[in-house]
N, C-alpha and C. Protein backbone atom coordinates (compact mmCIF):
# COMPACT_ATOMS: atom_id res chain seq x y z
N UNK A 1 122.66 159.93 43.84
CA UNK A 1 124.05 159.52 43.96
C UNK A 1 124.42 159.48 45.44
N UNK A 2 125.14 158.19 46.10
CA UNK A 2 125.65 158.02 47.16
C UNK A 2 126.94 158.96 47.30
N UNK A 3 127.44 159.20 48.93
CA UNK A 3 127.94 160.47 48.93
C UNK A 3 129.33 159.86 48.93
N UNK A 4 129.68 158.18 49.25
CA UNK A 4 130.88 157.75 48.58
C UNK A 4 130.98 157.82 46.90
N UNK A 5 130.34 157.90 46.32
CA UNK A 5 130.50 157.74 44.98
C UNK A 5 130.65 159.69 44.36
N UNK A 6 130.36 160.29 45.12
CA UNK A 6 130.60 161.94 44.71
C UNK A 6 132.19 161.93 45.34
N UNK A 7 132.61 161.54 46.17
CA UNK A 7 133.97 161.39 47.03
C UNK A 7 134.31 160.55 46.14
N UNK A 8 134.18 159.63 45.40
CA UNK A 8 135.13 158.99 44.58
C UNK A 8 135.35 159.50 43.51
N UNK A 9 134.73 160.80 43.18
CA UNK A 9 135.39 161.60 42.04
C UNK A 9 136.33 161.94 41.74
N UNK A 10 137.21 162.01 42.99
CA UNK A 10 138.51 162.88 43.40
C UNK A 10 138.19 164.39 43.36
N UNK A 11 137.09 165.17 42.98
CA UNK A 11 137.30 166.65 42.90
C UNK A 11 136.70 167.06 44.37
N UNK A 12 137.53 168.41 44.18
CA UNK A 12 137.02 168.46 45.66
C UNK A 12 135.41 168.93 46.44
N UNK A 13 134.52 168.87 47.28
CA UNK A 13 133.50 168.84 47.89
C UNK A 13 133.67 169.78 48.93
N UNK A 14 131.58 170.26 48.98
CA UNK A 14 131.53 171.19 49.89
C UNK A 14 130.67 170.71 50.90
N UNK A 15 130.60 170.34 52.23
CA UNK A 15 129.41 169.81 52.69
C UNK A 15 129.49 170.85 53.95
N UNK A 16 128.07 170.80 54.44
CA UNK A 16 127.76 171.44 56.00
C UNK A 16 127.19 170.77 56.68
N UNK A 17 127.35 170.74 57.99
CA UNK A 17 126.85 169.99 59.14
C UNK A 17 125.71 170.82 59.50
N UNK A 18 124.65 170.36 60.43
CA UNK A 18 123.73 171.75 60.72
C UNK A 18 123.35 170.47 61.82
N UNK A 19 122.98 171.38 62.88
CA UNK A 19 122.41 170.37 64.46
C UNK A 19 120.78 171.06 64.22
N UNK A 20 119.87 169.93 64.63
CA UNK A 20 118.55 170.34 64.71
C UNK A 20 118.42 171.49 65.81
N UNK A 21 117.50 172.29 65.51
CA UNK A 21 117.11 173.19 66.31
C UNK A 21 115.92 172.81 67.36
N UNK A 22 115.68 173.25 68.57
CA UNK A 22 114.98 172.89 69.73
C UNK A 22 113.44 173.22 69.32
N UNK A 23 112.83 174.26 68.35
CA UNK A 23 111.89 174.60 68.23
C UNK A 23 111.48 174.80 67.00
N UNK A 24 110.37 174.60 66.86
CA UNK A 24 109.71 175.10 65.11
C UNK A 24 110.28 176.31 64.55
N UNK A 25 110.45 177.52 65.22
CA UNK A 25 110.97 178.91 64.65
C UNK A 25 112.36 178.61 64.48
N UNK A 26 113.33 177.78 65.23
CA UNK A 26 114.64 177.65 64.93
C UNK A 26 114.55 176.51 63.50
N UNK A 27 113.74 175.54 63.81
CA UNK A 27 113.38 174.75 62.16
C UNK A 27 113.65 175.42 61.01
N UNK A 28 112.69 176.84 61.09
CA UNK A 28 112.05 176.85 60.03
C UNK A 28 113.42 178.22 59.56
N UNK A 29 113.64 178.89 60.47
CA UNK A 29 115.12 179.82 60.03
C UNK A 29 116.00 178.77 59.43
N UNK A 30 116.23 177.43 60.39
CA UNK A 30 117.45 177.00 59.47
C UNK A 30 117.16 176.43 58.47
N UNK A 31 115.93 175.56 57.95
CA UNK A 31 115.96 175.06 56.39
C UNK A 31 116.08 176.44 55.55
N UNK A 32 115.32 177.94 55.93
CA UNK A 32 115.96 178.86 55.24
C UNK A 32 117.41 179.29 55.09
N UNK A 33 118.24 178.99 56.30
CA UNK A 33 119.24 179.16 55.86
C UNK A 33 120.19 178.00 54.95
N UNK A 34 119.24 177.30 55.38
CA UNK A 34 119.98 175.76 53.91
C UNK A 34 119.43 175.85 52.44
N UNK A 35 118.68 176.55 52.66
CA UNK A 35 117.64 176.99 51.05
C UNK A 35 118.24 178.57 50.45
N UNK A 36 119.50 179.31 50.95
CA UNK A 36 120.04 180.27 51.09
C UNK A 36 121.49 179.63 50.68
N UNK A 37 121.50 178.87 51.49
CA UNK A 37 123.35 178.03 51.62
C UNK A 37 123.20 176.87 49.86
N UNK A 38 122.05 177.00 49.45
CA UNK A 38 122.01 176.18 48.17
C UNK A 38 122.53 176.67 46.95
N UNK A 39 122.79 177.92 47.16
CA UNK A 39 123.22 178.51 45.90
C UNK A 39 125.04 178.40 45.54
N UNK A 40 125.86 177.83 46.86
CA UNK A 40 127.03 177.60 47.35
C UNK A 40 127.11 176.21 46.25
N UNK A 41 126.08 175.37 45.96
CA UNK A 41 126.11 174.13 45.72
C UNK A 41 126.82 173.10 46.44
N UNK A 42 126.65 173.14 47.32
CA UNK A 42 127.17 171.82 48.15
C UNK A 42 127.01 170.80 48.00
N UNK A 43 128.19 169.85 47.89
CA UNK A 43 128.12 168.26 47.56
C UNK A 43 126.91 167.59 48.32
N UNK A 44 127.21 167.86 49.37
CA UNK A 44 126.06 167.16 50.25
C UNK A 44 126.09 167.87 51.98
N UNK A 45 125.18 167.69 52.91
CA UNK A 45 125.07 168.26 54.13
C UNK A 45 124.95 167.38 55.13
N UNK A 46 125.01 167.16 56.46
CA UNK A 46 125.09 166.12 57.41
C UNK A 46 124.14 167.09 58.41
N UNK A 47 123.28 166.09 59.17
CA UNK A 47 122.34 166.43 60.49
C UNK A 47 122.83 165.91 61.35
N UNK A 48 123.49 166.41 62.50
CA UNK A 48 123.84 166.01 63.69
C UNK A 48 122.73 165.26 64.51
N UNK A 49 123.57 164.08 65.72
CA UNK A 49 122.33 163.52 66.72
C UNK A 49 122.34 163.76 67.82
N UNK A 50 121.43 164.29 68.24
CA UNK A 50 121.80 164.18 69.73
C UNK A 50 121.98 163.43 70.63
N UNK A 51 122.66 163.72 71.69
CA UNK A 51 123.08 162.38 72.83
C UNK A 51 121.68 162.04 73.69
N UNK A 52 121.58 160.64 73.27
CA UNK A 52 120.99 159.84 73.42
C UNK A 52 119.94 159.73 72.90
N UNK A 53 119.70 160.63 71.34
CA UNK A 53 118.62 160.60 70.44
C UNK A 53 117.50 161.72 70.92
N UNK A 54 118.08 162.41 71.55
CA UNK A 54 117.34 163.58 71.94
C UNK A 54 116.76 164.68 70.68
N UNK A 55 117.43 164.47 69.82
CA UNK A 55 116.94 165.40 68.50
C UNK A 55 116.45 164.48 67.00
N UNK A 56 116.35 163.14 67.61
CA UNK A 56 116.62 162.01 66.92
C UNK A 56 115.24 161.94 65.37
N UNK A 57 114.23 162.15 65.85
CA UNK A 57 112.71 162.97 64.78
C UNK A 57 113.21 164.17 64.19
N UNK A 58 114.27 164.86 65.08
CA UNK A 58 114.00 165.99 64.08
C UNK A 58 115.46 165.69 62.82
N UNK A 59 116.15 165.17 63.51
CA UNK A 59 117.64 164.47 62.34
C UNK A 59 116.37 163.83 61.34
N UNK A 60 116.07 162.92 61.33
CA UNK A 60 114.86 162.25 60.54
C UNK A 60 114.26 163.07 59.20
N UNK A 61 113.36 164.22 60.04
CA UNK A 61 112.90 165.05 59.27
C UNK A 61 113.45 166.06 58.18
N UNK A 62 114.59 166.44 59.30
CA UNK A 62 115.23 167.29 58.26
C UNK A 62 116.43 166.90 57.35
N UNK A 63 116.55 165.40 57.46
CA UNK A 63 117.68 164.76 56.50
C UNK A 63 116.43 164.96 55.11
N UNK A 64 115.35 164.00 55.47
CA UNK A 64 114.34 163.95 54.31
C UNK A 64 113.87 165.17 53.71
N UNK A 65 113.83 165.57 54.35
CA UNK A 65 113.25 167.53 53.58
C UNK A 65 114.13 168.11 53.11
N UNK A 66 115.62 168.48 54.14
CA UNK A 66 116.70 169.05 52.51
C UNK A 66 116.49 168.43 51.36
N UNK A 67 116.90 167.23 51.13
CA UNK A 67 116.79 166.44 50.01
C UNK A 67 115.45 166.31 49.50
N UNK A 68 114.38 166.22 50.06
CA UNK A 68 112.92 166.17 48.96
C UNK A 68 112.84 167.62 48.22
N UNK A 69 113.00 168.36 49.30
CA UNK A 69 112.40 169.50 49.02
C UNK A 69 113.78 170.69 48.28
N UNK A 70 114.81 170.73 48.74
CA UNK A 70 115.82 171.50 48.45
C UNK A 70 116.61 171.13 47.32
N UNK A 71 116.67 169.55 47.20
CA UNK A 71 117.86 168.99 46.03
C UNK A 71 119.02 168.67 46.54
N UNK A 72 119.49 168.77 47.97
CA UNK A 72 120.91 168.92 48.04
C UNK A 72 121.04 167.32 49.12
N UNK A 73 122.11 166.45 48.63
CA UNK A 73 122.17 164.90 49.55
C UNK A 73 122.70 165.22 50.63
N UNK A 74 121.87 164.46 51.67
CA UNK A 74 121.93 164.40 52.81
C UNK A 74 122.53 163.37 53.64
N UNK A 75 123.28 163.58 54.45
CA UNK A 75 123.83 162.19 55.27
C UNK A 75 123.09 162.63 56.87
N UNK A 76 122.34 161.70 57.40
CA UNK A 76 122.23 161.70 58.63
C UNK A 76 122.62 160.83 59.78
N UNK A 77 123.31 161.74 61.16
CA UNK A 77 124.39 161.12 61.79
C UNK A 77 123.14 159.74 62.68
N UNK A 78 124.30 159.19 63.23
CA UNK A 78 123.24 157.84 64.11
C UNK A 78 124.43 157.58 65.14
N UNK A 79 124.08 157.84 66.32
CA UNK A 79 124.92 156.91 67.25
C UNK A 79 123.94 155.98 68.09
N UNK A 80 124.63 155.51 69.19
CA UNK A 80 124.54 154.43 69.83
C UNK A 80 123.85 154.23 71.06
N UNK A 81 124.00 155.85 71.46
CA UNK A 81 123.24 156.17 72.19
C UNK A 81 122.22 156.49 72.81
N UNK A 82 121.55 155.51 73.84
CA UNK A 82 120.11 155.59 74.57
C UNK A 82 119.23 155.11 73.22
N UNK A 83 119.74 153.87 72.79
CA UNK A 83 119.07 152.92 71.90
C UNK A 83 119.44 151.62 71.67
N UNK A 84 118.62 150.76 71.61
CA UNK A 84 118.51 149.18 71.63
C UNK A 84 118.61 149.07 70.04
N UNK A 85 119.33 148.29 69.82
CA UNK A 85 118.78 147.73 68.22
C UNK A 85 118.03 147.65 67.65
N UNK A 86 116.84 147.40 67.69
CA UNK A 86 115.22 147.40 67.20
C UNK A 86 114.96 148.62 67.03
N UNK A 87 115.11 149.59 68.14
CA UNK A 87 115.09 151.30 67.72
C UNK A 87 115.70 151.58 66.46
N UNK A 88 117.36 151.67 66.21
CA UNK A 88 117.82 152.02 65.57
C UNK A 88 117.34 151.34 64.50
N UNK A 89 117.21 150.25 64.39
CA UNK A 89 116.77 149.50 63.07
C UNK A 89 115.48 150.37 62.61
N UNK A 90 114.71 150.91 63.63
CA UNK A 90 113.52 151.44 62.81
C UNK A 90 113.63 152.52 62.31
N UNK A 91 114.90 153.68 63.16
CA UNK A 91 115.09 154.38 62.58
C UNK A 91 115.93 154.48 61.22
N UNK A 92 116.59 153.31 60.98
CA UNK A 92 117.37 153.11 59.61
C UNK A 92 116.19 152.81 58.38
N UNK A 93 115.19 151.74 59.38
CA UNK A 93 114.41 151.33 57.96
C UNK A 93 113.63 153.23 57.61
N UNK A 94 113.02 153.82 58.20
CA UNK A 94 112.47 155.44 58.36
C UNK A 94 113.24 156.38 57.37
N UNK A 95 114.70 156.33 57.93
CA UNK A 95 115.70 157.30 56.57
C UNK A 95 115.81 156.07 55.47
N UNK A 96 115.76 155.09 54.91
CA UNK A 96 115.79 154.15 53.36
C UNK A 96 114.32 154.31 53.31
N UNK A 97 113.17 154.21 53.96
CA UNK A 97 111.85 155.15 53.07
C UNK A 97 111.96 156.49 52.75
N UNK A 98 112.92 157.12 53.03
CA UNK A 98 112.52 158.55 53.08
C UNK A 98 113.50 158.79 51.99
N UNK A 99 114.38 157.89 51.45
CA UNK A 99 115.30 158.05 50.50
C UNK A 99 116.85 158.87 50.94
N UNK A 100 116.99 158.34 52.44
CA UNK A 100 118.53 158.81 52.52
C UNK A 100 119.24 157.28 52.33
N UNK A 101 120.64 157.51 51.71
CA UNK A 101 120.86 156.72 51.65
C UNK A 101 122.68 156.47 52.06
N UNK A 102 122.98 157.39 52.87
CA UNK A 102 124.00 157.44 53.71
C UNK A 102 123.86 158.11 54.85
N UNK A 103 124.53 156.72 56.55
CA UNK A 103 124.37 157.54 57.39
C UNK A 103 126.11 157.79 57.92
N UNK A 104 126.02 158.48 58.73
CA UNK A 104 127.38 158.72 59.84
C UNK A 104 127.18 157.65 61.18
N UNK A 105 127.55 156.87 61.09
CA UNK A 105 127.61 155.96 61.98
C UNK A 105 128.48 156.37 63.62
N UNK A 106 128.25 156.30 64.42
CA UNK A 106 129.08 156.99 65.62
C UNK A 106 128.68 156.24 66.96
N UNK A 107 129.65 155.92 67.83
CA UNK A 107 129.20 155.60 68.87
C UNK A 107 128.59 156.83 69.97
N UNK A 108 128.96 157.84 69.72
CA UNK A 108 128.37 159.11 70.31
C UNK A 108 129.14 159.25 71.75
N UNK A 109 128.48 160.89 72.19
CA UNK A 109 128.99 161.15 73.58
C UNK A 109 128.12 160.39 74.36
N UNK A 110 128.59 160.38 75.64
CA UNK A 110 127.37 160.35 76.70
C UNK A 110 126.49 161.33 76.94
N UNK A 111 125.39 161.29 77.15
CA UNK A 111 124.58 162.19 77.68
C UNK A 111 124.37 163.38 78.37
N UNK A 112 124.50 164.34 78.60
CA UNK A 112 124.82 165.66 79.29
C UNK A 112 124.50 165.23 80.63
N UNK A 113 125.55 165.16 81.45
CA UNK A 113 125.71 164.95 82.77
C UNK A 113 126.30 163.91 83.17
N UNK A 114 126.62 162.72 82.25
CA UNK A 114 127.43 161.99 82.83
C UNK A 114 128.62 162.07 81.82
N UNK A 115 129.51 161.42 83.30
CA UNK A 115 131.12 161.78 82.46
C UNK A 115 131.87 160.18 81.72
N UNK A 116 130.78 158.65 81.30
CA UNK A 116 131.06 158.22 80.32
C UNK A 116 130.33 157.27 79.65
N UNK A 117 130.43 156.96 78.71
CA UNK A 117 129.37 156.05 77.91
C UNK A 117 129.56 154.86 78.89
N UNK A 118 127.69 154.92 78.59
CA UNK A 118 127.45 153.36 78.84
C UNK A 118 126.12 152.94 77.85
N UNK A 119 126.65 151.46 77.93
CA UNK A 119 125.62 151.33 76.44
C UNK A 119 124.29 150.65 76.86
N UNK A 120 123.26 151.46 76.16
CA UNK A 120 121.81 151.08 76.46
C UNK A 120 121.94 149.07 75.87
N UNK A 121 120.85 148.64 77.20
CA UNK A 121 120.50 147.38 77.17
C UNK A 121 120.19 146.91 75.87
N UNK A 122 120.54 146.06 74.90
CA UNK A 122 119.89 145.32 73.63
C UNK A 122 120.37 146.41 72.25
N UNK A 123 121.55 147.10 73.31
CA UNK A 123 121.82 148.24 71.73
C UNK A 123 123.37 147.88 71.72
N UNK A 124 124.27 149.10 71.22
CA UNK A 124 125.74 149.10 71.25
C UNK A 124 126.32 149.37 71.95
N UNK A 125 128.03 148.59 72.38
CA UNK A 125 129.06 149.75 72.72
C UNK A 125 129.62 150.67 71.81
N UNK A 126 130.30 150.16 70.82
CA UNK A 126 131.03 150.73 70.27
C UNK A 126 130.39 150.86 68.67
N UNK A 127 131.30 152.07 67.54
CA UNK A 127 130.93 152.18 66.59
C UNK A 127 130.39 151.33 65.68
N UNK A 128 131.82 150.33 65.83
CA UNK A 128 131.72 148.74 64.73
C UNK A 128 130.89 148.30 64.74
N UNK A 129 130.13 148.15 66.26
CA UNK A 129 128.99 147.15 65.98
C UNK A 129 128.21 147.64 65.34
N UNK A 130 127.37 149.08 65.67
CA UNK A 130 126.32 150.05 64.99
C UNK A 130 126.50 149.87 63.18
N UNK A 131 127.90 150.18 63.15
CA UNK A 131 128.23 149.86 61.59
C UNK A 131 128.18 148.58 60.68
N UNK A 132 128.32 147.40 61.66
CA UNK A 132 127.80 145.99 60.90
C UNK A 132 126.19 146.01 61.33
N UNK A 133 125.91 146.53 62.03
CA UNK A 133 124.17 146.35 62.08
C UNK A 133 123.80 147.29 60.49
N UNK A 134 124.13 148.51 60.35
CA UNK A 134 123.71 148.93 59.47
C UNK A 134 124.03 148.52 58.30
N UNK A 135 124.98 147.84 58.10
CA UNK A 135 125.41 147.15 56.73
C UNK A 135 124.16 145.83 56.96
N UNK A 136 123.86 145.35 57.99
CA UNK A 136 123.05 144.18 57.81
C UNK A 136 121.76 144.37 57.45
N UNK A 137 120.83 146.27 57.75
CA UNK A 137 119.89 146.43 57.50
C UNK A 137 119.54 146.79 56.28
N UNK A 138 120.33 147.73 55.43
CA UNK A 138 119.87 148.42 53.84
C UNK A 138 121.30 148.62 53.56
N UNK A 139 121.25 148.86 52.11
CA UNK A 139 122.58 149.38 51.55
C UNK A 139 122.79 150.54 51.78
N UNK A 140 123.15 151.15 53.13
CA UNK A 140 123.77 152.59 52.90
C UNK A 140 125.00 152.67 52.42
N UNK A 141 125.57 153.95 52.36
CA UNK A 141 126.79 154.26 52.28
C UNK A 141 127.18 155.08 54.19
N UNK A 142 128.21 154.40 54.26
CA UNK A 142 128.31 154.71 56.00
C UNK A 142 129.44 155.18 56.16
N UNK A 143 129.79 156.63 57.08
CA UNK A 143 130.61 157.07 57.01
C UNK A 143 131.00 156.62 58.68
N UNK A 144 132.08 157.57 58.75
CA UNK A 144 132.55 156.99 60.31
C UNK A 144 133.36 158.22 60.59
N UNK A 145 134.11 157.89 61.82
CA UNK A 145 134.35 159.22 61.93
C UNK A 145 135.62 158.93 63.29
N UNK A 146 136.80 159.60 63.33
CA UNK A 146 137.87 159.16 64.36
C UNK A 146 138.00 160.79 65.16
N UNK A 147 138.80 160.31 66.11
CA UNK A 147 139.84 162.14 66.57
C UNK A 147 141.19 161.67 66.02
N UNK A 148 141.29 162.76 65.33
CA UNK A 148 142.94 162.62 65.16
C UNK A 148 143.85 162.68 65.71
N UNK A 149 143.73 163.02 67.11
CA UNK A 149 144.82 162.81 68.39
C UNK A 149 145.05 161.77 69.13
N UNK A 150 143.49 160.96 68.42
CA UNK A 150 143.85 159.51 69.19
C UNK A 150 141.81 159.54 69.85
N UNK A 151 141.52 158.87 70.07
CA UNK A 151 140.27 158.50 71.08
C UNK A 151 141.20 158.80 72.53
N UNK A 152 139.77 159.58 73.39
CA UNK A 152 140.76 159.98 74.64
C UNK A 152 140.58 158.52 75.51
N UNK A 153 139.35 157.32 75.13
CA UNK A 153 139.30 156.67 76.24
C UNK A 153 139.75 155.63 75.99
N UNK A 154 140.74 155.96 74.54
CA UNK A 154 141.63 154.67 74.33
C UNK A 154 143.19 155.16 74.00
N UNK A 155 144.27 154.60 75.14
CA UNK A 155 145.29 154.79 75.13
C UNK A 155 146.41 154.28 74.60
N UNK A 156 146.34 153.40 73.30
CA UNK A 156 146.77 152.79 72.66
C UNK A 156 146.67 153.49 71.40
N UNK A 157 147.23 154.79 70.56
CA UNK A 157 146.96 154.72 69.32
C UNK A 157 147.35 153.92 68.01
N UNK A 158 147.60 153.17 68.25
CA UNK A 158 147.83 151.97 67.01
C UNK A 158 146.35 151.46 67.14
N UNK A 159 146.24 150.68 68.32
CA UNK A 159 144.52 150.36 68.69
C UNK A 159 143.71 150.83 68.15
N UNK A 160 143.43 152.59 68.83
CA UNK A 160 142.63 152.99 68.35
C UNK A 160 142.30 153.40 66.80
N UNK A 161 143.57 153.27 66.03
CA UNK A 161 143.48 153.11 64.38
C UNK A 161 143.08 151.75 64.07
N UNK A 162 143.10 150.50 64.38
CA UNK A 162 142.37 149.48 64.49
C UNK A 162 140.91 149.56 64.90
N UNK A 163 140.46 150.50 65.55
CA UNK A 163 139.13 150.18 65.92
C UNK A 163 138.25 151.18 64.74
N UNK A 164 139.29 152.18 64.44
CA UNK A 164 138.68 153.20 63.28
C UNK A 164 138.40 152.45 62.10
N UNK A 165 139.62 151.45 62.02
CA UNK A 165 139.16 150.91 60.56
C UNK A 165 138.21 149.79 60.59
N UNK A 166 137.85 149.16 61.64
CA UNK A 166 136.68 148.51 61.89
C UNK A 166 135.69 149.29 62.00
C-alpha cells in the first residue's frame, strides 16, 4: 500500500524519520532501533538525504531493508542536490526495483559550507521540476514538503504557496 492511500484513510498515522548513520556500527544500532520502534506499528518511516547525496547508498539501502526485511513502508527523501538528472533517474529506477514506492521529493539545503543553493549542471533548481521528473519516471506516490513561515529565500508568501502547490 502507497503511503497516500494509508493517508487517505482519514485515521490518524505514526511515521519516523531516521537520517543514515556515517558507519556500519551506527547502521546496524539503528535498523535495531527500527526493529524495536516496530512494535509502535507505524504507518510508515522516511530516510533522510543528505546534502548533495552524501548519504545517498545508504537512504537506498535502508529504505529497501526496513521494508524487505522489517514490514514497515518506507518513503525515501530525494533532493536536487549535487545531481544531474540521469543520476537521479537511476536512483529512482534503484528504489522501484527495490520496491519503494513513495519518495519525498525536495529541492534540499546547500551543502555544508556554502550559504546557497546552486543547482548541479543537467539536474534541478527547484522542487517542481524534481517532482515532474519523478512523475515522468515510475508511479510513485510523492510527497513534498513546505516551511510554514514561508520559504526564507522567497519573499512573497502567496508565491511561495504557489510554488508548494506545484
Amino acid at each position: 500500500m502507497r503511503i497516500d492511500e494509508i493517508l487517505a484513510k482519514g485515521k490518524p498515522t505514526v511515521s519516523f524519520e531516521f537520517f543514515p548513520p556515517k558507519n556500519d556500527a551506527g547502521f546496524a544500532q539503528l535498523f535495531q532501533t527500527i526493529e524495536d520502534l516496530r512494535a509502535l506499528k507505524p504507518s510508515y518511516v522516511s530516510v533522510t538525504y543528505g546534502a548533495g547525496g552524501s548519504t545517498r547508498q545508504k537512504t537506498v539501502e535502508l529504505v529497501e531493508r526496513i521494508q524487505r526485511e522489517i514490514g514497515i513502508r518506507s518513503m525515501a527523501h530525494l533532493t536536487c542536490v549535487g545531481h544531474t538528472s540521469d543520476e537521479i533517474g537511476k536512483i529512482l529506477d534503484e528504489l522501484w526495483n527495490g520496491g519503494i514506492r513513495t519518495v519525498l521529493a525536495l529541492r534540499g539545503d546547500p551543502p555544508q559550507g556554502q550559504s546557497s543553493f546552486v543547482p548541479t549542471g543537467g539536474g534541478f533548481q527547484f522542487a517542481d521540476q524534481l517532482v515532474q521528473y519523478v512523475k515522468s519516471r515510475h508511479d510513485f506516490c510523492i510527497g513534498v514538503a513546505g516551511y510554514p513561515e514561508g520559504h526564507p529565500q522567497c519573499l512573497n508568501r502567496t508565491r511561495d504557496l504557489e510554488n508548494l502547490k506545484r
